[in-house]
C-alpha atoms as a PDB file:
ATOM      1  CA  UNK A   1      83.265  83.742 109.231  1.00  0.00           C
ATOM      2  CA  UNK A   2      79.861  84.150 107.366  1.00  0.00           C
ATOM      3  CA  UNK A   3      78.576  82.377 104.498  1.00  0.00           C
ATOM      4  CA  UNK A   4      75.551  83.535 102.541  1.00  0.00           C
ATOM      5  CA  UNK A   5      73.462  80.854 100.646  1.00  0.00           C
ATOM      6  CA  UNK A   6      70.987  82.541  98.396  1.00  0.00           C
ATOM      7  CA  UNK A   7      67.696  81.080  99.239  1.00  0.00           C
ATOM      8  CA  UNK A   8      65.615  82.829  96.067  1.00  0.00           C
ATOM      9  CA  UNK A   9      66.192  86.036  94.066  1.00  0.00           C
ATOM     10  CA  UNK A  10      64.808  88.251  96.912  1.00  0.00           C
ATOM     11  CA  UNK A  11      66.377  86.444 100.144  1.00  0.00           C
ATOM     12  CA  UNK A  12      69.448  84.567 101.739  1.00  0.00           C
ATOM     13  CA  UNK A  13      70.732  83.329 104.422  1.00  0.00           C
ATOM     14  CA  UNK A  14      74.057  84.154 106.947  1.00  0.00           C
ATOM     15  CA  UNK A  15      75.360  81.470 108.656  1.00  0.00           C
ATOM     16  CA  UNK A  16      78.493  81.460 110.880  1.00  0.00           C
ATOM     17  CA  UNK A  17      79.612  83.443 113.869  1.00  0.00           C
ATOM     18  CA  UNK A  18      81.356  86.992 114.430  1.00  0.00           C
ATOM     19  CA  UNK A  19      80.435  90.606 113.752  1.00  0.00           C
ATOM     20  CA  UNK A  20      77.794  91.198 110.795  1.00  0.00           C
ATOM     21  CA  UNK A  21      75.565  94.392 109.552  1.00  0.00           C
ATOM     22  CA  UNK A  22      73.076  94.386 108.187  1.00  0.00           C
ATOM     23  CA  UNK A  23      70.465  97.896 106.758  1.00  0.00           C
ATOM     24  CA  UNK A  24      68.317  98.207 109.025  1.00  0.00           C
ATOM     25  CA  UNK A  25      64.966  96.994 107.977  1.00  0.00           C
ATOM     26  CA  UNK A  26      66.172  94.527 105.951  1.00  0.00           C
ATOM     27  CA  UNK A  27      66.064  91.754 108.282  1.00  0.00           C
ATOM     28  CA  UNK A  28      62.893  89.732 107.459  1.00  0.00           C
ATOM     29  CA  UNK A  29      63.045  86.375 109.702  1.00  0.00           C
ATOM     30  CA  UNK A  30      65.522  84.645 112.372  1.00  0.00           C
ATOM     31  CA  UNK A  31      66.142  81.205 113.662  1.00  0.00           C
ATOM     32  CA  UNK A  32      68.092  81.135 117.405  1.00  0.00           C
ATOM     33  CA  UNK A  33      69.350  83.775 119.672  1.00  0.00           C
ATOM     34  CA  UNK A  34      70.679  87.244 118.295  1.00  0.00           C
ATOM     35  CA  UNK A  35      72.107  89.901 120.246  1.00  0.00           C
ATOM     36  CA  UNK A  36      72.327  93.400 118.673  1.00  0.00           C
ATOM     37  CA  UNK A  37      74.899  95.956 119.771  1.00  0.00           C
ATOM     38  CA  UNK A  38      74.861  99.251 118.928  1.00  0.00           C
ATOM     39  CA  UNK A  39      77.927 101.210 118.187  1.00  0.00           C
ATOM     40  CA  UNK A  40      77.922 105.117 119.084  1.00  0.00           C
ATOM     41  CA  UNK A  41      80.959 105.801 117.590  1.00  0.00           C
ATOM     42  CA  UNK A  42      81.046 103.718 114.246  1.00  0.00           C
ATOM     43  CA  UNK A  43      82.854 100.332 113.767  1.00  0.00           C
ATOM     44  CA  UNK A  44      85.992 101.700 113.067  1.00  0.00           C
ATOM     45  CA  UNK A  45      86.874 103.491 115.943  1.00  0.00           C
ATOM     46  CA  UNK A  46      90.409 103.655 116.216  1.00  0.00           C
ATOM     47  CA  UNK A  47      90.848 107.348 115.846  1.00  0.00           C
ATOM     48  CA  UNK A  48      88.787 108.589 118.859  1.00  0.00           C
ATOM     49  CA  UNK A  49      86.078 110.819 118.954  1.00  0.00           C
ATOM     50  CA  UNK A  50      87.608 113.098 116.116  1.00  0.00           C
ATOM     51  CA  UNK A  51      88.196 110.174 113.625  1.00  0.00           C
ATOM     52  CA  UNK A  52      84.315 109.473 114.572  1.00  0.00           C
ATOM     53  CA  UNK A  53      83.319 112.643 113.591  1.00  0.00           C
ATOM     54  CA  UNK A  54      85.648 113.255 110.470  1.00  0.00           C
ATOM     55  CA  UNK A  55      83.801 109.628 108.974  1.00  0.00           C
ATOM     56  CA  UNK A  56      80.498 110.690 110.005  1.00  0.00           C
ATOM     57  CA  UNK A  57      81.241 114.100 107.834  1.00  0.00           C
ATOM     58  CA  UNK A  58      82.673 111.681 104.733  1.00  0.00           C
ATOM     59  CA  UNK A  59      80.189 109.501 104.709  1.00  0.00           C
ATOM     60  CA  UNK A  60      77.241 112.713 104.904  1.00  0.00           C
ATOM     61  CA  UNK A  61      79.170 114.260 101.901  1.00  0.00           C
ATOM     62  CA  UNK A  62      79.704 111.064  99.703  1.00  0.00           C
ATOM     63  CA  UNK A  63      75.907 109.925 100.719  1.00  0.00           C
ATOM     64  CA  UNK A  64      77.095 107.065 101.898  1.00  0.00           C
ATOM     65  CA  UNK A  65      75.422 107.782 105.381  1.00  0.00           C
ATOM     66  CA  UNK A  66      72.879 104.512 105.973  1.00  0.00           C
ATOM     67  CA  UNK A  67      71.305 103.420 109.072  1.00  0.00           C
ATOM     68  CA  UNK A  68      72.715  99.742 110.385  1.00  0.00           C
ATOM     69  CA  UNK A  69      71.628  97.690 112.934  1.00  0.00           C
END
């Protein structure tokens, strides 16, 4: 689980453990280790290579389409 604490009106800060995403670029500082992964086929990949491909085309139509990290 990961709790946010709001550290001003322009930052806060995640602390716990498990899977989190963030914009990329948005990340401004970091305290202790990270390890980024990056997913080729989305998150949710439980329908293949097709479901891949039929979220990719949602998410291009509804603009939803933003780079993560």
């Amino acid at each position: 689980m990961i709790n946010f604490d709001v550290t001003n009106e322009l930052m806060c800060i995640a602390r716990g453990s498990g899977r989190f995403y963030a914009k990329k670029g948005s990340m401004v500082a970091f305290k202790g280790d990270f390890r980024f992964e990056k997913l080729l086929l989305g998150p949710n990949n439980g329908g293949g290579l097709g479901g891949a491909l039929l979220g990719h085309l949602q998410r291009r139509i509804t603009g939803e389409n933003m780079p993560i990290m």
